[in-house]
Protein backbone atom coordinates (compact mmCIF):
# COMPACT_ATOMS: atom_id res chain seq x y z
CA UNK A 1 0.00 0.00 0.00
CA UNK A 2 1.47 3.48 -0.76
CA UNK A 3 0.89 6.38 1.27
CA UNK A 4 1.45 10.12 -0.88
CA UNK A 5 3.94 12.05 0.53
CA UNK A 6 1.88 14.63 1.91
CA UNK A 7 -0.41 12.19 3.73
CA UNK A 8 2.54 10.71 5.37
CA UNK A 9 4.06 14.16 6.92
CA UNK A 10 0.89 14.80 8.26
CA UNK A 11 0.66 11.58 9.80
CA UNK A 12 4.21 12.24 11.79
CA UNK A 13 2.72 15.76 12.18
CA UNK A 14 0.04 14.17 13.91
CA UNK A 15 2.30 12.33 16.16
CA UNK A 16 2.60 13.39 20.03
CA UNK A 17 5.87 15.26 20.59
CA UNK A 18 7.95 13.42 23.37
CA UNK A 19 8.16 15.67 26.90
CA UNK A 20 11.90 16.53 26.88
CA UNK A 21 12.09 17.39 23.49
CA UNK A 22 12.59 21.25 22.93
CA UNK A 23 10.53 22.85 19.67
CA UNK A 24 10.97 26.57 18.93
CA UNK A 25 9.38 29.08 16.59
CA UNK A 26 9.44 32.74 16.05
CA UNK A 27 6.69 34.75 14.51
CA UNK A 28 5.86 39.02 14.45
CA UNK A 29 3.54 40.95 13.68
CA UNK A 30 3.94 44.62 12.39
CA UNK A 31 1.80 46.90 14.42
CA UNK A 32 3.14 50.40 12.85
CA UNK A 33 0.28 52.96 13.72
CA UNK A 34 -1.33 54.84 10.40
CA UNK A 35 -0.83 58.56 10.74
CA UNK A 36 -2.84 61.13 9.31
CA UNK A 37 -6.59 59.68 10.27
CA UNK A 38 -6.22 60.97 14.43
CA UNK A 39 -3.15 61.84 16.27
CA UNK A 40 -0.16 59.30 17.66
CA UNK A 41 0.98 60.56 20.42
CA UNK A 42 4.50 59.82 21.19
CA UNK A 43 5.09 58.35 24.86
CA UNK A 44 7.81 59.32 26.70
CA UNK A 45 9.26 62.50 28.16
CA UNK A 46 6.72 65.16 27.87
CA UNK A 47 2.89 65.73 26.57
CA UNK A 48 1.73 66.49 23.09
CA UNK A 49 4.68 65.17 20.88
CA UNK A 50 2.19 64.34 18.02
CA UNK A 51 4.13 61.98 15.86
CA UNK A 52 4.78 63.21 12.15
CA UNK A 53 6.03 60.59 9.70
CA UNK A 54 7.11 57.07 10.32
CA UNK A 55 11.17 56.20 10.44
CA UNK A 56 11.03 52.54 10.80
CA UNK A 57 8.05 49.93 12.17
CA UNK A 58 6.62 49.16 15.30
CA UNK A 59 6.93 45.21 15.79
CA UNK A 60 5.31 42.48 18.19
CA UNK A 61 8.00 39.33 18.09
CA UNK A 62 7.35 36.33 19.72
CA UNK A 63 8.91 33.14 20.76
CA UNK A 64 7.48 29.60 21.33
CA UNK A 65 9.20 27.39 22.75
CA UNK A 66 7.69 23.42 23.55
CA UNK A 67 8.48 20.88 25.81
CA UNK A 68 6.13 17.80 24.28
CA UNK A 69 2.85 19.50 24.12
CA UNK A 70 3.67 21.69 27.02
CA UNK A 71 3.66 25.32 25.35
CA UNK A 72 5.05 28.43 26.04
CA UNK A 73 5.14 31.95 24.36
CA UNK A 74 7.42 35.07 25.15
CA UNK A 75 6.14 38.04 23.61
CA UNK A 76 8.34 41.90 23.25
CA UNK A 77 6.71 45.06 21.97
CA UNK A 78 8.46 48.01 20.70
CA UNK A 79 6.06 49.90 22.84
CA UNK A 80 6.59 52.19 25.86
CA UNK A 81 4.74 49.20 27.97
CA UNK A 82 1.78 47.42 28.64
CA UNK A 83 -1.17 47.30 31.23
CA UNK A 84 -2.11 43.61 33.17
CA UNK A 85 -5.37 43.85 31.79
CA UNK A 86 -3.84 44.34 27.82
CA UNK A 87 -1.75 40.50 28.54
CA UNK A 88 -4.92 38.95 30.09
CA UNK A 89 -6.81 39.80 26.74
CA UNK A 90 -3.99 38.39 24.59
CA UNK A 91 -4.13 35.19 27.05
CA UNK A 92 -8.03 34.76 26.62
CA UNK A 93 -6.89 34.20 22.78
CA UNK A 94 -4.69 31.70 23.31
CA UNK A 95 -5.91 29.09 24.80
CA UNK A 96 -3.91 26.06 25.05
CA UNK A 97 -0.61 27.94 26.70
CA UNK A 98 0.74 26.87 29.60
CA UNK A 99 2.14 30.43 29.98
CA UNK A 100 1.51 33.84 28.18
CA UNK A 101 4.66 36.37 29.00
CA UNK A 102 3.91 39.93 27.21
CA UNK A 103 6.43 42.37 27.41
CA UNK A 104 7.58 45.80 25.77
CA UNK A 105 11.08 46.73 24.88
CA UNK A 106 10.22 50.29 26.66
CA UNK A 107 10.62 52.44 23.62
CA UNK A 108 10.05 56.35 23.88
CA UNK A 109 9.55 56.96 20.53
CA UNK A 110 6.06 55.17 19.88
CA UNK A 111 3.07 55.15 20.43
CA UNK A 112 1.20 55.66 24.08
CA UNK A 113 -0.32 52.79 25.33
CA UNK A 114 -0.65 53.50 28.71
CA UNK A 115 -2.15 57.22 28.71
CA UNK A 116 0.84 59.46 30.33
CA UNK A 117 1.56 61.24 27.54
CA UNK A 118 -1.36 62.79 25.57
CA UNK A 119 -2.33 66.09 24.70
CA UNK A 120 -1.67 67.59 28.30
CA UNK A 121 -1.77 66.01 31.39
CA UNK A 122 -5.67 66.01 31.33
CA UNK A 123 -6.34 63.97 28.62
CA UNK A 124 -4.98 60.28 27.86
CA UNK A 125 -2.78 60.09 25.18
CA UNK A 126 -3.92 55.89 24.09
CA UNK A 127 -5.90 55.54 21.04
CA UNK A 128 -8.15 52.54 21.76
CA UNK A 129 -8.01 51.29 18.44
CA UNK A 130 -4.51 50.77 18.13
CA UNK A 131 -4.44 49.29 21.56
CA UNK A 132 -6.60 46.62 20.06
CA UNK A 133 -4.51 46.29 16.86
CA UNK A 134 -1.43 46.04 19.47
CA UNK A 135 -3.10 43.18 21.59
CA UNK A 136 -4.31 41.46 18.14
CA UNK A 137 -0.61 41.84 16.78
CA UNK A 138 0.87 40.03 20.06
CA UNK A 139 -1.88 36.65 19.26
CA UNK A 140 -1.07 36.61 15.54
CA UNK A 141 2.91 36.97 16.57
CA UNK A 142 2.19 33.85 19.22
CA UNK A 143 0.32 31.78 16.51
CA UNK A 144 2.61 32.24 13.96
CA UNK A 145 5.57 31.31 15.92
CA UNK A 146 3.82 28.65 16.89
CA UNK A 147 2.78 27.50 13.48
CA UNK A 148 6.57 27.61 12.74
CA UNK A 149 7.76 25.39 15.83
CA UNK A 150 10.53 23.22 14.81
CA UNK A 151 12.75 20.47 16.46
CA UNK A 152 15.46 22.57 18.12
CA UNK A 153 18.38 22.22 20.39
CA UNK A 154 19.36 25.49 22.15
CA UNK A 155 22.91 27.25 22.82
CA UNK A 156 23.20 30.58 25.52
CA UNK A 157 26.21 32.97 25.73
CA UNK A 158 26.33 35.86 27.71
CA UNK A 159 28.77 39.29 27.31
CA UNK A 160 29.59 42.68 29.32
CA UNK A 161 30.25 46.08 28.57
CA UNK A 162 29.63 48.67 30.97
CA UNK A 163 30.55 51.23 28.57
CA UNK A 164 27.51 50.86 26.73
CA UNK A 165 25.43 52.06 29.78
CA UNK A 166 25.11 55.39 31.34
CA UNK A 167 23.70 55.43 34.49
CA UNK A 168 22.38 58.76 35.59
CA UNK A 169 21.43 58.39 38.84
CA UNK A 170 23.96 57.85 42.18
CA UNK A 171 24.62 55.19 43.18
CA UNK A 172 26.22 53.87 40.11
CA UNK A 173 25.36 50.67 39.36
CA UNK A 174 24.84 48.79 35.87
CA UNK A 175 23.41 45.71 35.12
CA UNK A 176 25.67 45.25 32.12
CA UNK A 177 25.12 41.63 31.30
CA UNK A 178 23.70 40.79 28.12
CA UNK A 179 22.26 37.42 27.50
CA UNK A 180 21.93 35.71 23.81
CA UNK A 181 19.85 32.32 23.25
CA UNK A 182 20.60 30.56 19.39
CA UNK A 183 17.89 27.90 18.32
CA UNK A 184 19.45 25.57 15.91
CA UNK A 185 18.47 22.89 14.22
CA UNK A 186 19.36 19.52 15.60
CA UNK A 187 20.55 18.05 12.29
CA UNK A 188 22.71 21.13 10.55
CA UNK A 189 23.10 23.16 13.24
CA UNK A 190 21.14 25.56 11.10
CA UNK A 191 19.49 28.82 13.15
CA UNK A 192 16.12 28.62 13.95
CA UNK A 193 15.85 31.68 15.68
CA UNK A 194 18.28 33.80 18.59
CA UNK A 195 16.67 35.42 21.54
CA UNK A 196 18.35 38.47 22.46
CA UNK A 197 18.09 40.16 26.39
CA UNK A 198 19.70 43.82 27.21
CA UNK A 199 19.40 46.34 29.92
CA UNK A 200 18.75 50.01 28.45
CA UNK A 201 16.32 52.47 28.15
CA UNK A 202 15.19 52.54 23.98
CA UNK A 203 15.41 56.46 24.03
CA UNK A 204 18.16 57.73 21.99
CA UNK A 205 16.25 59.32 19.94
CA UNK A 206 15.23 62.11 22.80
CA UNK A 207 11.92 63.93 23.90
CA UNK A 208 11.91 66.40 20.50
CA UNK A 209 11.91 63.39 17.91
CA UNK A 210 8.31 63.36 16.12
CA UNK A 211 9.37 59.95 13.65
CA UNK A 212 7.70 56.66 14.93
CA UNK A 213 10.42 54.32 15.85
CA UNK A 214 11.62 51.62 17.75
CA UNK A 215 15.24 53.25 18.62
CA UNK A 216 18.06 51.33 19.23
CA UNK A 217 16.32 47.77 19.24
CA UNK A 218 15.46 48.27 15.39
CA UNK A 219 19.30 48.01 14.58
CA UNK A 220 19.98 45.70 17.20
CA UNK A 221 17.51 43.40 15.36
CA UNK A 222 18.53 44.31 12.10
CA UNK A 223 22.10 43.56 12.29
CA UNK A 224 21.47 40.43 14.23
CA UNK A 225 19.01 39.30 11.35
CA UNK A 226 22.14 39.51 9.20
CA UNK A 227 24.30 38.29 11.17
CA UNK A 228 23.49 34.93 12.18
CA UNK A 229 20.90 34.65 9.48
CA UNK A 230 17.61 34.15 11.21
CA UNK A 231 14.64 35.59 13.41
CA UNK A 232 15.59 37.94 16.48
CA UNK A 233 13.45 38.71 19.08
CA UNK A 234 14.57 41.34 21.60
CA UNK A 235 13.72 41.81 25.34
CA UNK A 236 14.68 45.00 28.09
CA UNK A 237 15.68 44.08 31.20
CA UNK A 238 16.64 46.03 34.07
CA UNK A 239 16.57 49.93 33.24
CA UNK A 240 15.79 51.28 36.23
CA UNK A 241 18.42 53.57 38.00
CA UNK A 242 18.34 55.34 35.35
CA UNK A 243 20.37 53.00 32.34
CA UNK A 244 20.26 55.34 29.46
CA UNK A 245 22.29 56.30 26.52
CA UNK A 246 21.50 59.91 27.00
CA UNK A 247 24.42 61.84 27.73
CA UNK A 248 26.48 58.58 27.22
CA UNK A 249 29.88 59.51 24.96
CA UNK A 250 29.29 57.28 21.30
CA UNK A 251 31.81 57.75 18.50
CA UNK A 252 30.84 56.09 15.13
CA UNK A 253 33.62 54.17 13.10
CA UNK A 254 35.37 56.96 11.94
CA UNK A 255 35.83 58.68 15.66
CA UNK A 256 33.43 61.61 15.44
CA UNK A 257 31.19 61.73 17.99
CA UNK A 258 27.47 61.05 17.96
CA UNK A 259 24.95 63.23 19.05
CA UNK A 260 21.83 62.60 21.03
CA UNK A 261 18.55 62.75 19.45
CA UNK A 262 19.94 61.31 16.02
CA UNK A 263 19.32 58.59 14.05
CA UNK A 264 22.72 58.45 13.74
CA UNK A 265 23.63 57.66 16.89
CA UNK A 266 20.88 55.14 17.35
CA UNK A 267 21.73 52.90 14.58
CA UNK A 268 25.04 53.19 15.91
CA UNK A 269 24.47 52.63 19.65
CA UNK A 270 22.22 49.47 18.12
CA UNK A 271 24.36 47.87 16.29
CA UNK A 272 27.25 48.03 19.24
CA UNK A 273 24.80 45.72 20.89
CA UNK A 274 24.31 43.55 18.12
CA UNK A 275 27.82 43.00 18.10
CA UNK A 276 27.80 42.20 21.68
CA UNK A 277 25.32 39.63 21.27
CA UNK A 278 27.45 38.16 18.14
CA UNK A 279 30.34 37.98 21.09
CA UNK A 280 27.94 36.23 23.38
CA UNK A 281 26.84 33.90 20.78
CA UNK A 282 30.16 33.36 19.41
CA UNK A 283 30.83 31.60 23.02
CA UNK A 284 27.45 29.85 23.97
CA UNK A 285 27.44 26.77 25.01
CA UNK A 286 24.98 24.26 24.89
CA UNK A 287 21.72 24.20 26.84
CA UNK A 288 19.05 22.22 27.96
CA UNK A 289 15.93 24.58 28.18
CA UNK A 290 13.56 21.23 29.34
CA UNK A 291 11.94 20.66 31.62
CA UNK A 292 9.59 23.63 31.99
CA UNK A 293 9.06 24.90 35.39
CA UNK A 294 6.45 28.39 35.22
CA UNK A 295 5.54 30.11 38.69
CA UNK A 296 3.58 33.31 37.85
CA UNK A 297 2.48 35.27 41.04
CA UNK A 298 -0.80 37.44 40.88
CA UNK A 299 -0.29 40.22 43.79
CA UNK A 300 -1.44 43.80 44.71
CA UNK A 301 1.45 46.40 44.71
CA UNK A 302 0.92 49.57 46.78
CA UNK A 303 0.27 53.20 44.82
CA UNK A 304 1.27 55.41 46.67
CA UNK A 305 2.19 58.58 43.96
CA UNK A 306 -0.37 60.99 44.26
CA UNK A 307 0.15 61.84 40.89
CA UNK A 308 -0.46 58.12 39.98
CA UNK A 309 -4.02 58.87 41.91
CA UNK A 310 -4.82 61.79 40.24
CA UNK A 311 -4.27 60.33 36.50
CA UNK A 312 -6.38 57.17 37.66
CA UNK A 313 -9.37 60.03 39.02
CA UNK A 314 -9.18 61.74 35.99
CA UNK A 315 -9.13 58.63 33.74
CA UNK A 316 -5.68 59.01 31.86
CA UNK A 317 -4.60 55.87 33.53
CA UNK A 318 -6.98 53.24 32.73
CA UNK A 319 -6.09 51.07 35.97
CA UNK A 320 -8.62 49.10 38.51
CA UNK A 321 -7.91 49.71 42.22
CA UNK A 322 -7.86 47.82 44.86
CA UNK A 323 -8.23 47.91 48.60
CA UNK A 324 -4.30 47.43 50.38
CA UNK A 325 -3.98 45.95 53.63
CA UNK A 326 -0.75 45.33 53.74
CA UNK A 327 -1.01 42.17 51.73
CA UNK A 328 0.68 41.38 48.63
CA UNK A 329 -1.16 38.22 47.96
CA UNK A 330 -4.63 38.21 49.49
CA UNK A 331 -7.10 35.71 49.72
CA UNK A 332 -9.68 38.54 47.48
CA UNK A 333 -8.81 41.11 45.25
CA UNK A 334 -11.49 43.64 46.46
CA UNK A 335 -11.74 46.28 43.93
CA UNK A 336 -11.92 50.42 45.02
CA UNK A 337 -12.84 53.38 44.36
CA UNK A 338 -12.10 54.95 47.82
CA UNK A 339 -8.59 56.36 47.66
CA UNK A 340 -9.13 58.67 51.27
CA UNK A 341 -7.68 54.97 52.39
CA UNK A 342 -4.81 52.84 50.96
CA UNK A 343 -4.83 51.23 47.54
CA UNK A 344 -3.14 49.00 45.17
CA UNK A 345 -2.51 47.85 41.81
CA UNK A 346 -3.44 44.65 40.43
CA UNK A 347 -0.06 42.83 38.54
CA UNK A 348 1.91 39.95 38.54
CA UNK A 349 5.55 38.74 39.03
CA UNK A 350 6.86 35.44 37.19
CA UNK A 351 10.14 32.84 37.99
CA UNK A 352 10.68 30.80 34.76
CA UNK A 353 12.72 27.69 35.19
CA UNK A 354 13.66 26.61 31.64
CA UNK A 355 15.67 23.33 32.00
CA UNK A 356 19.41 25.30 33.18
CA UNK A 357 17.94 28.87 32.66
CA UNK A 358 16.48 30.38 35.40
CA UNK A 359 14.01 33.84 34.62
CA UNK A 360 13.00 36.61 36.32
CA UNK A 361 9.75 38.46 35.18
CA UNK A 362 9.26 41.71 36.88
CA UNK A 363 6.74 44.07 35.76
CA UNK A 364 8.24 47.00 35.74
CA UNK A 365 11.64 49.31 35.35
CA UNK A 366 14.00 47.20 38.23
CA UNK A 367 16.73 49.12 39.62
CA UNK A 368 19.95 46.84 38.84
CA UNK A 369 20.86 46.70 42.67
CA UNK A 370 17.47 44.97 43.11
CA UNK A 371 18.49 42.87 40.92
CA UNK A 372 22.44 42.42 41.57
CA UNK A 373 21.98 42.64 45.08
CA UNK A 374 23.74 45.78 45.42
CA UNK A 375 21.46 47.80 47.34
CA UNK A 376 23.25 50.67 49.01
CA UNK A 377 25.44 49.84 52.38
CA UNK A 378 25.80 51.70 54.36
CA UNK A 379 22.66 54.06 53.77
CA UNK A 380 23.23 57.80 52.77
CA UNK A 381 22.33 59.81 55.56
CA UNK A 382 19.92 62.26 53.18
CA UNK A 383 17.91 59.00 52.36
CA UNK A 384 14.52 59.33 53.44
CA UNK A 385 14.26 55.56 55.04
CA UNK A 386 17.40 55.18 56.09
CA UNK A 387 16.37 52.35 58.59
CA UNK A 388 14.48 50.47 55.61
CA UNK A 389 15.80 46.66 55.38
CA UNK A 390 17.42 45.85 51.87
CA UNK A 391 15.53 43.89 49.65
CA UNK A 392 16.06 40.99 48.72
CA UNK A 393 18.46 40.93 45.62
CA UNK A 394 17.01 38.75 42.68
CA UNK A 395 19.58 37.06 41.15
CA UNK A 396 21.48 36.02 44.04
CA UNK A 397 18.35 33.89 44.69
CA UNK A 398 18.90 31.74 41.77
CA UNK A 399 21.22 28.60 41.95
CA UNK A 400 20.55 27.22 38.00
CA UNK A 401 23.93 27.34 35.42
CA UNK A 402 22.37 30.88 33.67
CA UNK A 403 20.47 33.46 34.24
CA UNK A 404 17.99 35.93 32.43
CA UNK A 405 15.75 38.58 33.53
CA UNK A 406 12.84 40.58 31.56
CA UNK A 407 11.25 43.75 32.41
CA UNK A 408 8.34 45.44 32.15
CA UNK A 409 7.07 41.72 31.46
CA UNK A 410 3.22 41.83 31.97
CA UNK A 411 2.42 45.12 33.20
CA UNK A 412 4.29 48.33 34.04
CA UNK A 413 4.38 50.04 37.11
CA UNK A 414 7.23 52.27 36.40
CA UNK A 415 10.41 52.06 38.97
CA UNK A 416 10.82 49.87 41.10
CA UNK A 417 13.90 51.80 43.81
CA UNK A 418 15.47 50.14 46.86
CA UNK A 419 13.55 52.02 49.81
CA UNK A 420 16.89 52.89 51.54
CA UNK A 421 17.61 54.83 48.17
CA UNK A 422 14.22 56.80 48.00
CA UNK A 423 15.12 60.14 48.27
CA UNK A 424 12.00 62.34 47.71
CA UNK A 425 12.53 65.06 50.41
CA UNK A 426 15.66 67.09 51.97
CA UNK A 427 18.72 66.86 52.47
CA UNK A 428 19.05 65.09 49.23
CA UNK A 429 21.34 62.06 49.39
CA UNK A 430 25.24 62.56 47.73
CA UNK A 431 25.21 66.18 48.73
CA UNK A 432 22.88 67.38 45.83
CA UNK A 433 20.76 70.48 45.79
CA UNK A 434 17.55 68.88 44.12
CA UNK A 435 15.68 65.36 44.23
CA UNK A 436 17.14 62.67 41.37
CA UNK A 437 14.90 61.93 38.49
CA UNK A 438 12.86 58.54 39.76
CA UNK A 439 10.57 58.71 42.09
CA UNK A 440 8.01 60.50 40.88
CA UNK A 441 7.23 57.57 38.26
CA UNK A 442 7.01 55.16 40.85
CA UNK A 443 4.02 53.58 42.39
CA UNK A 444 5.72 54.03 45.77
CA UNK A 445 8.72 52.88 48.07
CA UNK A 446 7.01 49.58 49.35
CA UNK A 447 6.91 48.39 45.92
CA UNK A 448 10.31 46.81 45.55
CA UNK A 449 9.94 45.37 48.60
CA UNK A 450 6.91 43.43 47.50
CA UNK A 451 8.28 42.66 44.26
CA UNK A 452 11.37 41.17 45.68
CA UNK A 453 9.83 39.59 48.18
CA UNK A 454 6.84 37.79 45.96
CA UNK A 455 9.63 36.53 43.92
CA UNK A 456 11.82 35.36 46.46
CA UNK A 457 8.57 33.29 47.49
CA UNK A 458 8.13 31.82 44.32
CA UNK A 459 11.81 30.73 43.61
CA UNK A 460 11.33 29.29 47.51
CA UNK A 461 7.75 27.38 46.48
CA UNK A 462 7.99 23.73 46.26
């Protein structure tokens, strides 16, 4: 009896996929936002920075990855960030996941999806029909990558350079670590894919830019693409503190130096990271990524920023609040509209065990020294909680071979600062005249705490 070939790849098609055996596609989705019909307004910075022409696009990439029929997806944005309640409508359409991680790459020069930066502070600057196109883009990124899974085996290489990070706020402290994943085929050792993770604000291009674009990532993805010849998906990790490229010296080839607020120096700053990750890559080592171990936390995180109130009053932030107790992970999430007493955000923290790669999914901008465990000792006297117990460092926590971590992955909640470095009020810590640039886009100094701690609890669960 003879079988065509067709009907006989769909029969091994058919055929369960072992548990233990990795599969890994990439898929995208462009997402670019049509100007000329209503305003884009351009998050980031200040209000009213109505975008004028489009430089390069806006992209949703996602990774699958598969352990038997046990399914993940990893999903970046080249947006600014995005709400809890934006990832629980992508995870409603699509079911069959064992886990649904949506991120953003933090870009400030796209499009506002969260409301901060509209016309003036009155008025939200989120369109909601791009919001939708943005949440449709991340399921038809997930089901394409998934439509594309392939046998894979998996290689991870990591690579430093603190020159490629300015940190503008004392203490100095970078996260400088960039992490590369290559998906090859098992056979030919041909890519399938590379998953790239690095730690800097995508805002080179400066508040007075009015060209949609994804900054820095865009090149970073672009010369990867060439590079080692397959799909790149990029993912921010820690950029609180501040890590930024602003005021950060950049020469191109020929030694002149690069301003900020150019394409120039974007493209150029972009591809330096590229590069890195083509030094990472060049010495990965192999990896197992199975079996899959996924923790996601749901918890309520403190808001505290009166200015964080006053958006949610007026409707610019499009939040639901919730009575706080004291209680990161209550027994019921009792939504509020009373804010004369204590409230909280709804969001969600994440430890990702991957076979020998441990992840960290934090929804927000992480100071590195949460991170690093490098919170300040011995306290500044100008600090304003001086007394406050250091957190908790992430990655100390983790005891696996390698190590990734992802911000601003399912929600954003702005900066998350080591209490004992919240300095708000005077005397203002290092000697300085004025208050640093952070805390006025965070929810609050008990946040970190209850970030750090949440995750130390799920690392800890058995």
């Amino acid at each position: 009896m003879r079988f065509s070939l067709a009907l006989a790849a769909a029969l091994v098609a058919a055929l369960p996929v072992a548990a233990g055996d990795l599969s890994v596609g990439f898929g995208e989705a462009d997402v670019t936002p049509v100007l000329g019909k209503k305003p884009v307004y351009i998050a980031g910075f200040g209000h009213g920075r109505e975008a004028k022409k489009v430089h390069d696009p806006i992209m949703v990439r996602a990774v699958v990855l598969a352990d038997g029929d046990a399914k993940i997806a990893l999903v970046a944005v080249d947006v600014v960030g995005l709400f809890l309640h934006s990832v629980e409508r992508v995870r409603e359409a699509l079911p069959g996941f064992r886990y649904v991680m949506v991120s953003a790459t933090h870009n400030h020069e796209g499009p506002d999806t969260l409301g901060l930066w509209g016309p003036n502070p009155l008025k939200s600057g989120v369109d909601p029909e791009y919001l939708k196109r943005v949440e449709a883009g991340c399921v038809e990124a997930v089901k394409a990558a998934d439509k594309a899974r392939v046998p894979a085996v998996a290689k991870i290489g990591s690579a430093s350079d603190a020159g490629l990070l300015y940190d503008n706020r004392l203490p100095v402290v970078k996260l400088d670590e960039l992490v590369a994943v290559r998906f090859e085929e098992p056979k030919t050792g041909k890519a399938v894919g590379v998953l790239v993770q690095w730690n800097c604000h995508p805002e080179v291009l400066d508040s007075k830019n009015t060209e949609v674009t994804a900054d820095f990532p865009y090149y970073t993805v672009k010369h990867l693409r060439a590079s080692q010849e397959c799909p790149v998906a990029y993912f921010t990790g820690a950029v609180g503190g501040l890590m930024t490229t602003l005021k950060m010296p950049l020469r191109d080839a020929a030694g002149k130096e690069l301003a900020d607020g150019t394409f120039e120096k974007a493209e150029r700053y972009g591809t330096l990271v590229g590069q890195l990750a083509d030094t990472a890559l060049k010495a990965a080592a192999p990896v197992a990524l199975t079996p899959f171990d996924v923790r996601p936390q749901t918890i309520l995180v403190p808001v505290e920023n009166k200015l964080y109130h006053l958006g949610w009053q007026l409707g610019t932030l499009d939040r639901t609040m919730y009575a706080w107790d004291g209680t990161p992970t209550p027994k019921e999430f009792t939504p509020t509209r009373d804010i004369t007493k204590p409230i909280a955000v709804k969001s969600e923290v994440g430890y990702l065990k991957l076979g020998d790669l441990e992840v960290a999914v934090v929804p927000g901008e992480i100071y590195p020294e949460l991170v690093l465990g490098k919170v300040q000792e011995p306290t500044d006297p100008g600090a304003d909680f001086p007394d406050a117990p250091a957190e908790p460092g992430l990655y100390p926590q983790l005891k696996g071979k390698h190590r990734m971590l992802i911000g601003l992955g399912n929600d954003e909640l702005g900066y998350f600062i080591p209490k004992r470095q919240w300095d708000a009020k005077a005397p203002y810590c290092y000697g300085l005249k004025k208050a640093q640039y952070g805390e006025e886009n965070s929810v609050g100094p008990e946040a970190a705490a209850v970030i750090c701690g949440a995750f130390k609890e799920l690392v800890n669960k058995k």
